[in-house]
C-alpha atoms as a PDB file:
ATOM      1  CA  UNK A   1      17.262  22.969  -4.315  1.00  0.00           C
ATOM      2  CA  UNK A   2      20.406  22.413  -3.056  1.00  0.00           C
ATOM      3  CA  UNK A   3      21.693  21.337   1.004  1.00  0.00           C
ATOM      4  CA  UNK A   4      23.541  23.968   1.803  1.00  0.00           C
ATOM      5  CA  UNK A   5      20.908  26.213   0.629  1.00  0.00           C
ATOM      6  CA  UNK A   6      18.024  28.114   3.266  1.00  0.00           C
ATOM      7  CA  UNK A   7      15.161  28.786   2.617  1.00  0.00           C
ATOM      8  CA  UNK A   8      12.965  31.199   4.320  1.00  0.00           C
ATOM      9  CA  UNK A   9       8.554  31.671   3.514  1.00  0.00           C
ATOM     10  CA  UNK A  10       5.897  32.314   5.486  1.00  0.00           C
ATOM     11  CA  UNK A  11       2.508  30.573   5.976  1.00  0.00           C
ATOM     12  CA  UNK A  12      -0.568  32.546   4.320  1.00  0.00           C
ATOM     13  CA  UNK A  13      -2.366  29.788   5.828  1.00  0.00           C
ATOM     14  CA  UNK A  14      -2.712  27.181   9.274  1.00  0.00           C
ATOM     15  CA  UNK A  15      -1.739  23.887   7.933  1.00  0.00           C
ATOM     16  CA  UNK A  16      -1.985  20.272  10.214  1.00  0.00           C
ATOM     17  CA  UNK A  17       1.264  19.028   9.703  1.00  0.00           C
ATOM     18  CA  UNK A  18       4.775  20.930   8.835  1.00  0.00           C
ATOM     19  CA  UNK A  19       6.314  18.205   7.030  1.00  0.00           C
ATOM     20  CA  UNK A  20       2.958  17.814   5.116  1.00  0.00           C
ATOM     21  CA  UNK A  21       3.342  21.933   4.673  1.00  0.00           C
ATOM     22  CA  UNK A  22       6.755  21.525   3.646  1.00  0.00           C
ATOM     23  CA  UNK A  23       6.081  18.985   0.344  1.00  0.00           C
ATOM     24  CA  UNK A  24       3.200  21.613  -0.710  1.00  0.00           C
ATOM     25  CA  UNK A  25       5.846  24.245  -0.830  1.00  0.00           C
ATOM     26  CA  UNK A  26       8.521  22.893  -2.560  1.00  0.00           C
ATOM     27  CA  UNK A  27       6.502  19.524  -4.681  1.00  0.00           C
ATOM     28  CA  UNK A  28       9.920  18.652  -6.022  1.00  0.00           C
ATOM     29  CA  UNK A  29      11.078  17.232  -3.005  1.00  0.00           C
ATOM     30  CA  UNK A  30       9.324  14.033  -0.704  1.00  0.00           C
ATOM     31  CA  UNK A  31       7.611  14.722   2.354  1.00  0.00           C
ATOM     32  CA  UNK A  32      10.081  11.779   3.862  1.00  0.00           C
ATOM     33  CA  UNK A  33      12.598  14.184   2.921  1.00  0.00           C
ATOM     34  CA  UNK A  34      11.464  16.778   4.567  1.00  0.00           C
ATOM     35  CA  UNK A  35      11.030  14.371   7.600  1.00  0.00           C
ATOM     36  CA  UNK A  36      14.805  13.912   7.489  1.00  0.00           C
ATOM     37  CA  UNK A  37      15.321  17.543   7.782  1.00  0.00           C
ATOM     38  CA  UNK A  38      13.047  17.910  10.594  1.00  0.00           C
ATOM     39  CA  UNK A  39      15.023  14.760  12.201  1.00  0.00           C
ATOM     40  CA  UNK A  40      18.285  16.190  11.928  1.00  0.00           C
ATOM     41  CA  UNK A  41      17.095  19.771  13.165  1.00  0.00           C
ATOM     42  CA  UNK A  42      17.306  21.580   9.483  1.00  0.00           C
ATOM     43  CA  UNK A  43      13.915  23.366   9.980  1.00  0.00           C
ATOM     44  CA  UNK A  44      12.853  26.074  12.117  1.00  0.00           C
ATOM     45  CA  UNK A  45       9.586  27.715  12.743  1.00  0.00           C
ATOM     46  CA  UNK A  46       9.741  31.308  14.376  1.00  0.00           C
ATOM     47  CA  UNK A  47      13.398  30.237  15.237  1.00  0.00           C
ATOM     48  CA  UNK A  48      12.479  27.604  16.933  1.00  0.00           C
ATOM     49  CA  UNK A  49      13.446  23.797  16.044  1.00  0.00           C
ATOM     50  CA  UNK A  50      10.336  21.871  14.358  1.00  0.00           C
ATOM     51  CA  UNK A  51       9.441  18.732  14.419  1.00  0.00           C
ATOM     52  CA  UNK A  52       7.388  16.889  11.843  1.00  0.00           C
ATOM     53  CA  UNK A  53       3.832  16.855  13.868  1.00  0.00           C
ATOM     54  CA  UNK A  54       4.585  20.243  14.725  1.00  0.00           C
ATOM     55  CA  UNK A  55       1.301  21.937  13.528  1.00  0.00           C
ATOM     56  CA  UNK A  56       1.688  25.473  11.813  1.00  0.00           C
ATOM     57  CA  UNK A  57      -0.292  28.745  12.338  1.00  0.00           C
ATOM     58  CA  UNK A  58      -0.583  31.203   9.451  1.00  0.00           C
ATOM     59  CA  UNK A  59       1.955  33.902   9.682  1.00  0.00           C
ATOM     60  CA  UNK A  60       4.793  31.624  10.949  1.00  0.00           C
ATOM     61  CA  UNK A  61       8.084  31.982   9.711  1.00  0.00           C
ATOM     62  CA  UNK A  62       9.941  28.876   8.299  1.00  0.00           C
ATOM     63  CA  UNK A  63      13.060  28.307   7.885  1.00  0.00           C
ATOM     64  CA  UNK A  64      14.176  25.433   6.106  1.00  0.00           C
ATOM     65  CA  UNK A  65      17.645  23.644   4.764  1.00  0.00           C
ATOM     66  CA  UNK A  66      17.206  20.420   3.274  1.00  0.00           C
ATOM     67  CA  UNK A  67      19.288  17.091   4.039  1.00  0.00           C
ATOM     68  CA  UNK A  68      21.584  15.849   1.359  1.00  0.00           C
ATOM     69  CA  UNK A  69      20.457  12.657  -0.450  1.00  0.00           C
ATOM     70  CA  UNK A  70      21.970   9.424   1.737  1.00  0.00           C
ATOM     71  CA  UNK A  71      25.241   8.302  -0.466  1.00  0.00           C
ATOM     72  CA  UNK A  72      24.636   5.725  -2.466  1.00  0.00           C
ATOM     73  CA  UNK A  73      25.633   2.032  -0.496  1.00  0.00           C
ATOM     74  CA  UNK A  74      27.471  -1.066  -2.268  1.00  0.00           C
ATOM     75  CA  UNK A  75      23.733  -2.341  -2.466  1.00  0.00           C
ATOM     76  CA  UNK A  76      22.881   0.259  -4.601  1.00  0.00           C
ATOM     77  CA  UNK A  77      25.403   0.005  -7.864  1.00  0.00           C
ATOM     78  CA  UNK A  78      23.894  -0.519 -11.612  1.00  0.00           C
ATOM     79  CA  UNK A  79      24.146  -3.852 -12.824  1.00  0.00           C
ATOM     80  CA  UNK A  80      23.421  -5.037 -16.329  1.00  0.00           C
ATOM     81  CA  UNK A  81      20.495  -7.454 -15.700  1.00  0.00           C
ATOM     82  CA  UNK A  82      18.101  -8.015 -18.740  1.00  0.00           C
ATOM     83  CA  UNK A  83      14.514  -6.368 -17.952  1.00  0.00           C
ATOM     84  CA  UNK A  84      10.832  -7.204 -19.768  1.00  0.00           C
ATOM     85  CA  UNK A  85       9.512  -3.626 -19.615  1.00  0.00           C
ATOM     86  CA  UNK A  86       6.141  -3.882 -20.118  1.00  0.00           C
ATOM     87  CA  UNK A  87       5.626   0.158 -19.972  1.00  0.00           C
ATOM     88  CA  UNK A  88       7.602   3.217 -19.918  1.00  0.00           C
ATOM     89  CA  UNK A  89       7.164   6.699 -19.234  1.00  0.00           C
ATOM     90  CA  UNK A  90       8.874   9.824 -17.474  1.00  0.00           C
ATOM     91  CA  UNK A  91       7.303   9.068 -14.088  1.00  0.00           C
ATOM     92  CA  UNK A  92       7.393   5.559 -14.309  1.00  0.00           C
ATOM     93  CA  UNK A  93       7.730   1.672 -15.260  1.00  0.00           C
ATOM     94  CA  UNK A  94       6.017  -1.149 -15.235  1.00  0.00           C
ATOM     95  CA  UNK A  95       8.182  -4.643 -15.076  1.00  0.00           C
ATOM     96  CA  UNK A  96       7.642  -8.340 -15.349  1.00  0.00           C
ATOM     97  CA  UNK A  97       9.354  -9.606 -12.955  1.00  0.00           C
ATOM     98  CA  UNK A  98      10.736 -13.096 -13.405  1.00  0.00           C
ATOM     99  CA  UNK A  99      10.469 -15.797 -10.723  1.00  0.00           C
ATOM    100  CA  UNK A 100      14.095 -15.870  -8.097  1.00  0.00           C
ATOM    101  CA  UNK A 101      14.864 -12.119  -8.813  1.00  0.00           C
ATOM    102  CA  UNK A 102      14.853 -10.306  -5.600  1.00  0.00           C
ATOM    103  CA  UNK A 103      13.339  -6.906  -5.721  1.00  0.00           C
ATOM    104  CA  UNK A 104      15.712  -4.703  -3.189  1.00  0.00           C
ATOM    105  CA  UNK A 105      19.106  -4.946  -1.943  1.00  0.00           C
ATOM    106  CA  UNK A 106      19.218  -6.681   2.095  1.00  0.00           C
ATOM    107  CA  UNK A 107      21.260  -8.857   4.269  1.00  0.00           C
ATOM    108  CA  UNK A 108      22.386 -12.198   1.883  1.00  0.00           C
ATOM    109  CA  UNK A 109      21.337 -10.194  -1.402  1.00  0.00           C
ATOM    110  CA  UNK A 110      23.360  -7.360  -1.530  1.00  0.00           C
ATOM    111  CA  UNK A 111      23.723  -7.468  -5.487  1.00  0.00           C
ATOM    112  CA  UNK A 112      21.717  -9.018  -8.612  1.00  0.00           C
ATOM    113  CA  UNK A 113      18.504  -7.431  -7.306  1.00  0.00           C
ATOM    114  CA  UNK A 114      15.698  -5.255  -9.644  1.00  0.00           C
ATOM    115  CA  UNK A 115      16.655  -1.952  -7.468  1.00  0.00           C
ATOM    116  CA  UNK A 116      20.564  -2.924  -9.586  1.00  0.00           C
ATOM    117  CA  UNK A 117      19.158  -3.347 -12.690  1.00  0.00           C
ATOM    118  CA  UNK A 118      16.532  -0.719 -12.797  1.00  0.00           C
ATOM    119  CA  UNK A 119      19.704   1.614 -11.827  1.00  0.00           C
ATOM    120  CA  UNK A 120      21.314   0.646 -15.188  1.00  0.00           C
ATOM    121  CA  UNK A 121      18.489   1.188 -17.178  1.00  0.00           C
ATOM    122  CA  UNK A 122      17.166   4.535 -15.745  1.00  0.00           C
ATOM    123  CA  UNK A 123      19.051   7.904 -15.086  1.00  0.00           C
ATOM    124  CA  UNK A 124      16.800   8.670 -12.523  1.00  0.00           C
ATOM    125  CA  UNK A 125      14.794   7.017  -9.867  1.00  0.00           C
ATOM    126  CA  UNK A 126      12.915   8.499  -6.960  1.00  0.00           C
ATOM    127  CA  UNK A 127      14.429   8.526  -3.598  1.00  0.00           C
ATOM    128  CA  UNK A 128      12.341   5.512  -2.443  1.00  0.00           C
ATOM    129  CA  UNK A 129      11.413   5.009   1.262  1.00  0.00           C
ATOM    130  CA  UNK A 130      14.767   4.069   2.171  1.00  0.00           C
ATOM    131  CA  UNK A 131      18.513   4.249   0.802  1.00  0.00           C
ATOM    132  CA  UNK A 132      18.609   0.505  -0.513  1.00  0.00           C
ATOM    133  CA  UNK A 133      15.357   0.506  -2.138  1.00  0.00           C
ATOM    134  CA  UNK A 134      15.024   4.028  -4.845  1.00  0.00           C
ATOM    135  CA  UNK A 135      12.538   3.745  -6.993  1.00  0.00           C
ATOM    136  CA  UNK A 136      10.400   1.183  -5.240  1.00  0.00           C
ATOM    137  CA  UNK A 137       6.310   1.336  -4.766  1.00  0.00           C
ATOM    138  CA  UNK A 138       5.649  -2.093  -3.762  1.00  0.00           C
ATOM    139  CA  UNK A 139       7.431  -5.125  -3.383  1.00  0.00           C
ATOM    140  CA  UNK A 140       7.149  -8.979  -4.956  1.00  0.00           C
ATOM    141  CA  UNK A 141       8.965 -12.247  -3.213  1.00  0.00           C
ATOM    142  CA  UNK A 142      11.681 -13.336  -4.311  1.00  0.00           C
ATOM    143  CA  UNK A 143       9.727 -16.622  -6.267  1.00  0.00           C
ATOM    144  CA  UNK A 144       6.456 -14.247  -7.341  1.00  0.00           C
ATOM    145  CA  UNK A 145       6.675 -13.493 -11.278  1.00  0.00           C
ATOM    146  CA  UNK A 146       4.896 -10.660 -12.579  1.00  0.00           C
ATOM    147  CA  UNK A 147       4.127  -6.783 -12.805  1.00  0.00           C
ATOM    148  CA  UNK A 148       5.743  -4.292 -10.263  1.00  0.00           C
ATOM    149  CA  UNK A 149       5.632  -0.353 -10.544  1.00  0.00           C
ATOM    150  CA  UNK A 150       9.076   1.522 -10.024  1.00  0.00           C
ATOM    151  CA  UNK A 151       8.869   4.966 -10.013  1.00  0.00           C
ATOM    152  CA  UNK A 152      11.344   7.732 -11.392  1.00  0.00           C
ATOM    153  CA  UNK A 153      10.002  10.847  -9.436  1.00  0.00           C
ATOM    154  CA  UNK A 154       9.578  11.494  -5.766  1.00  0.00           C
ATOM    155  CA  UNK A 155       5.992  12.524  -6.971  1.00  0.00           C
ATOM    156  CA  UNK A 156       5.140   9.231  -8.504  1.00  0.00           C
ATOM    157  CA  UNK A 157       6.164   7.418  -5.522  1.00  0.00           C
ATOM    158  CA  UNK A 158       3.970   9.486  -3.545  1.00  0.00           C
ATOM    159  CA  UNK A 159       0.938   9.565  -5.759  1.00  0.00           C
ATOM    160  CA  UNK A 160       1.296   5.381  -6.686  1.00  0.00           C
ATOM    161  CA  UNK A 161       2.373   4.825  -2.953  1.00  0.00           C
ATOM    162  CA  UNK A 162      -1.049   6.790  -2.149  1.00  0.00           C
ATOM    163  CA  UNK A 163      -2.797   4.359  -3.960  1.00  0.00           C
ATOM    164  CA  UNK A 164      -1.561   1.318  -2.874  1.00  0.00           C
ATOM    165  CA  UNK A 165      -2.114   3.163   0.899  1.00  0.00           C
ATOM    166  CA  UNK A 166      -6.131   3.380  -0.175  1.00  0.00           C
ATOM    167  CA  UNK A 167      -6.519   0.240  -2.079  1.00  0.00           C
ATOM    168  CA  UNK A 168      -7.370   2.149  -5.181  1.00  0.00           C
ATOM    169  CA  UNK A 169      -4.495  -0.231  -7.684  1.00  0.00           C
ATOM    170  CA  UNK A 170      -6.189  -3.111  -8.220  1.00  0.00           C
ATOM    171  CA  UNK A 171      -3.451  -5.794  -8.426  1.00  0.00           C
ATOM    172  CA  UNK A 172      -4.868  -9.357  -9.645  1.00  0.00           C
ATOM    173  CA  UNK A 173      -2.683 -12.614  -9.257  1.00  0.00           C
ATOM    174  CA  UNK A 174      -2.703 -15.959 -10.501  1.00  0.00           C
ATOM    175  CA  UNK A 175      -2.266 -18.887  -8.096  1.00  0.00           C
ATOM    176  CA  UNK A 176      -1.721 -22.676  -8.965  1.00  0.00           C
ATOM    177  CA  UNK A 177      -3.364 -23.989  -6.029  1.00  0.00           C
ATOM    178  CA  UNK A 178      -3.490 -27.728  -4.477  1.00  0.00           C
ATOM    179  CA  UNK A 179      -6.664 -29.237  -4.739  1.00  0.00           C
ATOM    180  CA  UNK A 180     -10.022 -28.161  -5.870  1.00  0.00           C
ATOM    181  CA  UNK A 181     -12.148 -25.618  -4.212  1.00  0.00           C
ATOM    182  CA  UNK A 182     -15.688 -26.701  -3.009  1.00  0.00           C
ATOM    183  CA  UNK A 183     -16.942 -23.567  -4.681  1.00  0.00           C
ATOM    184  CA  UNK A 184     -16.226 -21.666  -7.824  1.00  0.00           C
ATOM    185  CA  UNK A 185     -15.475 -18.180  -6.217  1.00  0.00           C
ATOM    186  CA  UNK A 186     -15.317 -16.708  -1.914  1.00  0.00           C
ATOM    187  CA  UNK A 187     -13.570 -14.226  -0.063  1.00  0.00           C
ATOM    188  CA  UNK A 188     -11.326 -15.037   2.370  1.00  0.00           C
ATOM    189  CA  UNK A 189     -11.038 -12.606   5.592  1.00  0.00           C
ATOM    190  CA  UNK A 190      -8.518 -13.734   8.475  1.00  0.00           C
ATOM    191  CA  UNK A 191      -6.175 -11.305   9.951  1.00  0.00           C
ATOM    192  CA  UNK A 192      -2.397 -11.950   9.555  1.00  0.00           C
ATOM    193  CA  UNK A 193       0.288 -11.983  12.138  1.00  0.00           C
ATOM    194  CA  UNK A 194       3.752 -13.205  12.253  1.00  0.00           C
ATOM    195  CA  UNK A 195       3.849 -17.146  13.292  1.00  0.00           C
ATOM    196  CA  UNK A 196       5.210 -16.768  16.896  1.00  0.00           C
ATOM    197  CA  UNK A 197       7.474 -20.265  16.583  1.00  0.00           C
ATOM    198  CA  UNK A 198       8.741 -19.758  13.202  1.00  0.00           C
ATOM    199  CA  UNK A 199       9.826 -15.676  12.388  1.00  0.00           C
ATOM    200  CA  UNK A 200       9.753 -16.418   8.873  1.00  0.00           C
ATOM    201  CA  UNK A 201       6.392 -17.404   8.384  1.00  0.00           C
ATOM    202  CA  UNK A 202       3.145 -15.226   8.595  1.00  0.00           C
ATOM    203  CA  UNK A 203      -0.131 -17.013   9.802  1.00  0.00           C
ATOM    204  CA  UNK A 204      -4.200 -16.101  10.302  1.00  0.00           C
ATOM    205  CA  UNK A 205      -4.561 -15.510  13.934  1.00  0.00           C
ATOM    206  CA  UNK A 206      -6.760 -13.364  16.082  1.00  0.00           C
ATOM    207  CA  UNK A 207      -4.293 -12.480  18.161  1.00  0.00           C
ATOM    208  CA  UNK A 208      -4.009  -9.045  19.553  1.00  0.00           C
ATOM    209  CA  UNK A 209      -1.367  -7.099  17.072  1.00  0.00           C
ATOM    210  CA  UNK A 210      -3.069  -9.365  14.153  1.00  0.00           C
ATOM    211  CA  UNK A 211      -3.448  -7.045  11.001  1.00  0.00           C
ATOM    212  CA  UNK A 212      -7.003  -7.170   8.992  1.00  0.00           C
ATOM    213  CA  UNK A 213      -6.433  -9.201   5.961  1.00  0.00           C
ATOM    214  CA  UNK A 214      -9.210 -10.123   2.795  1.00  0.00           C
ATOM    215  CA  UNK A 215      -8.629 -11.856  -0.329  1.00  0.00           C
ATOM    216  CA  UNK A 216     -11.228 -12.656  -3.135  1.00  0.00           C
ATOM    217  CA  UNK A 217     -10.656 -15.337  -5.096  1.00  0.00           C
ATOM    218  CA  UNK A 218     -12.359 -17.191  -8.084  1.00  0.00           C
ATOM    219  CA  UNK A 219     -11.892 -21.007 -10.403  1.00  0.00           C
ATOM    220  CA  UNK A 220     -10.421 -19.928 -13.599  1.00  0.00           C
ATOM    221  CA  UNK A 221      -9.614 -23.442 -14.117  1.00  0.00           C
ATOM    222  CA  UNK A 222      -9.048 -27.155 -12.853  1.00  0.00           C
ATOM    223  CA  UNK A 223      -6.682 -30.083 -13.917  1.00  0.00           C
ATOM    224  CA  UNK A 224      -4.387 -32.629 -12.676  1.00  0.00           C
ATOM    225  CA  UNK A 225      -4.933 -32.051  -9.143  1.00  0.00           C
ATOM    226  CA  UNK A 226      -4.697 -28.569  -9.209  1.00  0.00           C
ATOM    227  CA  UNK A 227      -6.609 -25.671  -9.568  1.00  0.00           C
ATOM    228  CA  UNK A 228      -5.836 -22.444 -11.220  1.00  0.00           C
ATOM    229  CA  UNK A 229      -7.468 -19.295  -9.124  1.00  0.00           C
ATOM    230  CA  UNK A 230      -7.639 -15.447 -10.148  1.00  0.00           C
ATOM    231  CA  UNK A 231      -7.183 -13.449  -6.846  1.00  0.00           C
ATOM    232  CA  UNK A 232      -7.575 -10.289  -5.531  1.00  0.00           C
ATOM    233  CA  UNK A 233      -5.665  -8.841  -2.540  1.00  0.00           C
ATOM    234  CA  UNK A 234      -7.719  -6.409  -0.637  1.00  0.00           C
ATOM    235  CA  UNK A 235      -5.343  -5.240   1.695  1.00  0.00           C
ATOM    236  CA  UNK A 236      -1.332  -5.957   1.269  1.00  0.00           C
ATOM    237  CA  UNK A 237      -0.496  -7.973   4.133  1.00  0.00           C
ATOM    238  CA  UNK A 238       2.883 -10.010   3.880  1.00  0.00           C
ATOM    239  CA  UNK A 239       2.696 -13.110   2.089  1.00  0.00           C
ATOM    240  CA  UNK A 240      -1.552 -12.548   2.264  1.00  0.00           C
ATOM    241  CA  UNK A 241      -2.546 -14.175  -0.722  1.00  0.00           C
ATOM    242  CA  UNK A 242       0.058 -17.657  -0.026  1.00  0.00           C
ATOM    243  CA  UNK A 243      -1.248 -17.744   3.870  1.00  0.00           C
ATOM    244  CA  UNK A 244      -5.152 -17.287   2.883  1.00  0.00           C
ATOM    245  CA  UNK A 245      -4.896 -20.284   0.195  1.00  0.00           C
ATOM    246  CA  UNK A 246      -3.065 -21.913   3.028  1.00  0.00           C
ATOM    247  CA  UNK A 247      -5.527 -21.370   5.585  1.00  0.00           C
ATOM    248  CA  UNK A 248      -8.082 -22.013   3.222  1.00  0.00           C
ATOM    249  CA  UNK A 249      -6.979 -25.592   2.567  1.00  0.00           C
ATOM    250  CA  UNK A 250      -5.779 -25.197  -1.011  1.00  0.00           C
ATOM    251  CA  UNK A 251      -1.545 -23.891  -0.767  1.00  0.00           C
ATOM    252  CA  UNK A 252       0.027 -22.471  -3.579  1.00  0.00           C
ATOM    253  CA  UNK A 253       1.828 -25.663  -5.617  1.00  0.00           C
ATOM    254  CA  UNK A 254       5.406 -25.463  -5.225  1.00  0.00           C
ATOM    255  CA  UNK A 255       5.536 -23.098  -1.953  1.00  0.00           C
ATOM    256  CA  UNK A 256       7.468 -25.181   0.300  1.00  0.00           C
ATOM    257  CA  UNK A 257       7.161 -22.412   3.069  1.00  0.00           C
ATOM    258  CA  UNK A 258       3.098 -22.970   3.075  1.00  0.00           C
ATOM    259  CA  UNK A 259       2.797 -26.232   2.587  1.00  0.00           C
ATOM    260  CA  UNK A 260       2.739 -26.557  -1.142  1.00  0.00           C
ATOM    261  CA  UNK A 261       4.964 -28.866  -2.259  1.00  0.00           C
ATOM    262  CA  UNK A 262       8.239 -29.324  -3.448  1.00  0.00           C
ATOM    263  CA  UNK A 263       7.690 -30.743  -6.987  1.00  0.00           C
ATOM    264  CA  UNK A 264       7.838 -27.092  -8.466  1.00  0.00           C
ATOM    265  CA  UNK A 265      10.785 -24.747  -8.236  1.00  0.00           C
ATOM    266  CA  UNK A 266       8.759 -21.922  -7.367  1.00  0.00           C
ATOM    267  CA  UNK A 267       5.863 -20.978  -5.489  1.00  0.00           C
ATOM    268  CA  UNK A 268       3.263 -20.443  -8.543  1.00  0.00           C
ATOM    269  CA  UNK A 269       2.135 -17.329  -7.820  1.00  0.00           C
ATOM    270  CA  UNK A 270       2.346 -14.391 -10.871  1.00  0.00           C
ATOM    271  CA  UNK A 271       0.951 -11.029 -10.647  1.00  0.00           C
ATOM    272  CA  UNK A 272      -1.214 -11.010 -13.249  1.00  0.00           C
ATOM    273  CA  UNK A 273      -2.225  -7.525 -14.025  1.00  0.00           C
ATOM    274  CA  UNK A 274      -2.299  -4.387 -12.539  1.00  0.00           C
ATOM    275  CA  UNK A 275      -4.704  -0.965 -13.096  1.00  0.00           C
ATOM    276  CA  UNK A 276      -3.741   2.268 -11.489  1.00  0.00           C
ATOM    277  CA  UNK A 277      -3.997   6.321 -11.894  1.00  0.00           C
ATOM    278  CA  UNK A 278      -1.229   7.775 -13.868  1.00  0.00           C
ATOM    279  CA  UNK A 279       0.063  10.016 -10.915  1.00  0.00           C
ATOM    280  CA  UNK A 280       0.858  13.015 -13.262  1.00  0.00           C
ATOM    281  CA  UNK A 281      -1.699  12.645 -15.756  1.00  0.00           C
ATOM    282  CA  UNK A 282      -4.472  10.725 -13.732  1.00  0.00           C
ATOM    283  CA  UNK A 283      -5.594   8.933 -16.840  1.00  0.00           C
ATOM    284  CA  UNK A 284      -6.359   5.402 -16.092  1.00  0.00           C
ATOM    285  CA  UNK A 285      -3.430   2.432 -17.081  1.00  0.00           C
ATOM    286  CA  UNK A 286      -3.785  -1.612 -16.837  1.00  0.00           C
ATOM    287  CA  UNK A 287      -0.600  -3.249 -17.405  1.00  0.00           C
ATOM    288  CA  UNK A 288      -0.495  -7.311 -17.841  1.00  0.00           C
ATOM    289  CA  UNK A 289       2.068  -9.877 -17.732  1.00  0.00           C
ATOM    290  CA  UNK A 290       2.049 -12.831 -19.097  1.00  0.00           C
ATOM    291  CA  UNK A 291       1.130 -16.054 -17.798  1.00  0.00           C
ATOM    292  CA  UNK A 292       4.736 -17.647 -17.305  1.00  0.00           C
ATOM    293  CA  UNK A 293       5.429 -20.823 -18.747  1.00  0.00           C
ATOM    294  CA  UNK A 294       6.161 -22.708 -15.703  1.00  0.00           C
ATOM    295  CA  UNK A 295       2.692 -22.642 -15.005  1.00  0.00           C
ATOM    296  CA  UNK A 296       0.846 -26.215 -15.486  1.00  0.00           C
ATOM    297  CA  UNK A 297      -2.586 -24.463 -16.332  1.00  0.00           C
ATOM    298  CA  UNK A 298      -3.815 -21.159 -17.710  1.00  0.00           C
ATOM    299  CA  UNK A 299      -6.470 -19.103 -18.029  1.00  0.00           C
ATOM    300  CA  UNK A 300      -9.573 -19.066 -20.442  1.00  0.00           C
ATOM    301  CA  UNK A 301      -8.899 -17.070 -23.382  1.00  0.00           C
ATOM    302  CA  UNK A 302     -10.594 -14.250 -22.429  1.00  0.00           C
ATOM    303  CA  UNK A 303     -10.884 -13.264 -18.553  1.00  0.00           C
ATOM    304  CA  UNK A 304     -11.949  -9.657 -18.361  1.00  0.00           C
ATOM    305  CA  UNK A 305      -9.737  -7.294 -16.335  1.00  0.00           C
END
């Protein structure tokens, strides 16, 4: 489809949503692109401006232009940075990331970043959620190693985003904690706010505005004064797993922001593995990464996924 293209249909059929309308009709395009064509007054229902909540009856008459993709910004150029692919496919990748790369262009990183060098290896990403940040499901600090999904096609971002949105990809990390749990395995529940004195911090709060926040967690091992814990984020909360082993007494070695140290260059937290849906196929995948060698402890030889 091109912008300065319109397009004219008809409902057969009510729907709840235009925009959500729109991405049925024509699958090759995002629904948050459609969104920006309602925003900037490209779509018209019974020649009428629509907006995206705009509900639609059968027999209405759309018509629709679409917006041109946003121009690419000096955050977004291809940069030949080496990448561990773990898995490739026509809708999508699977990288280990390594500890200090920063996953997105933004204010003090505007180059060196995976969005650069996943634009030098691929021909085509997906739009992304915004103009700095194609190709991007779900996001890793800056210090966390490990496996994160990019996605070529505007329907694998939707289809993995859905996923993440209903806690179907199970991600599990490793953490080198401080300390030795009293127990071999817990959940931790506390809801997770930003810390009102210091903006770049998150904390557990019950504050009002506080979002729900559980982590599971389990010993996979114990050494030297520190212990080496398999954990499961149930929700995606910033910074959720490094503020739960905070609040729960044990911080990640080597995260200086929590409380864990500065004897490590890095906050030791990897994302371990990761099992999703293929979003075109829907045949299951598990992707793993290994255990980085900055890590002063590892896992038993055979942890089951």
């Amino acid at each position: 489809m091109s912008p300065d293209q319109t397009f004219h249909r008809r409902a057969d059929a009510p729907a709840d949503r235009i925009d959500r309308w729109l991405a049925a009709q024509w699958p090759d395009l995002s629904r948050a692109r459609w969104q920006k064509a309602l925003s900037a007054g490209l779509v018209a229902v019974n020649g009428a401006p629509a907006r995206a909540s705009d509900p639609l009856h059968a027999g209405d008459a759309v018509e629709a232009r679409i917006p041109p993709r946003e121009s690419a910004s000096p955050g977004t150029r291809p940069e030949d940075i080496p990448l561990i692919v773990l898995y490739e496919d026509d809708h999508l990748l699977c990288i280990d990331k390594p500890p200090g790369l920063v996953v997105h262009p933004a204010a003090g990183h505007w180059e060196g970043t995976l969005v650069n060098a996943v634009l030098h290896h691929c021909s085509r990403l997906s739009s992304g959620s915004h103009p700095l940040r194609p190709g991007i499901v779900h996001r890793l600090d800056k210090d966390t190693s490990g496996c994160i999904l990019v996605a070529k096609t505007d329907e694998a971002q939707a289809a993995l985003s859905a996923q993440f949105a209903a806690r179907t990809a199970r991600k599990t990390y490793l953490a080198a904690v401080r300390g030795k749990p009293r127990t071999t395995a817990g959940v931790i529940s506390g809801a997770i706010a930003r810390h009102p004195a210091h903006r770049q911090r998150m904390t557990v709060t019950s504050r009002q505005g506080a979002r729900a926040a559980e982590t599971t967690w389990r010993v996979l091992a114990s050494a030297g004064g520190l212990s080496l814990l398999e954990c499961h984020p149930r929700t995606g909360r910033t910074h959720q797993i490094r503020v739960h082993l905070k609040h729960m007494g044990h911080p990640i070695a080597g995260d200086r922001t929590y409380g864990g140290g500065a004897d490590y260059p890095r906050q030791l937290l990897h994302a371990w593995r990761l099992a999703i849906t293929h979003p075109a196929t829907g045949a299951p995948l598990a992707f793993e990464a290994p255990v980085p060698a900055d890590f002063p402890l590892r896992p038993p030889q055979a942890v089951e996924l």
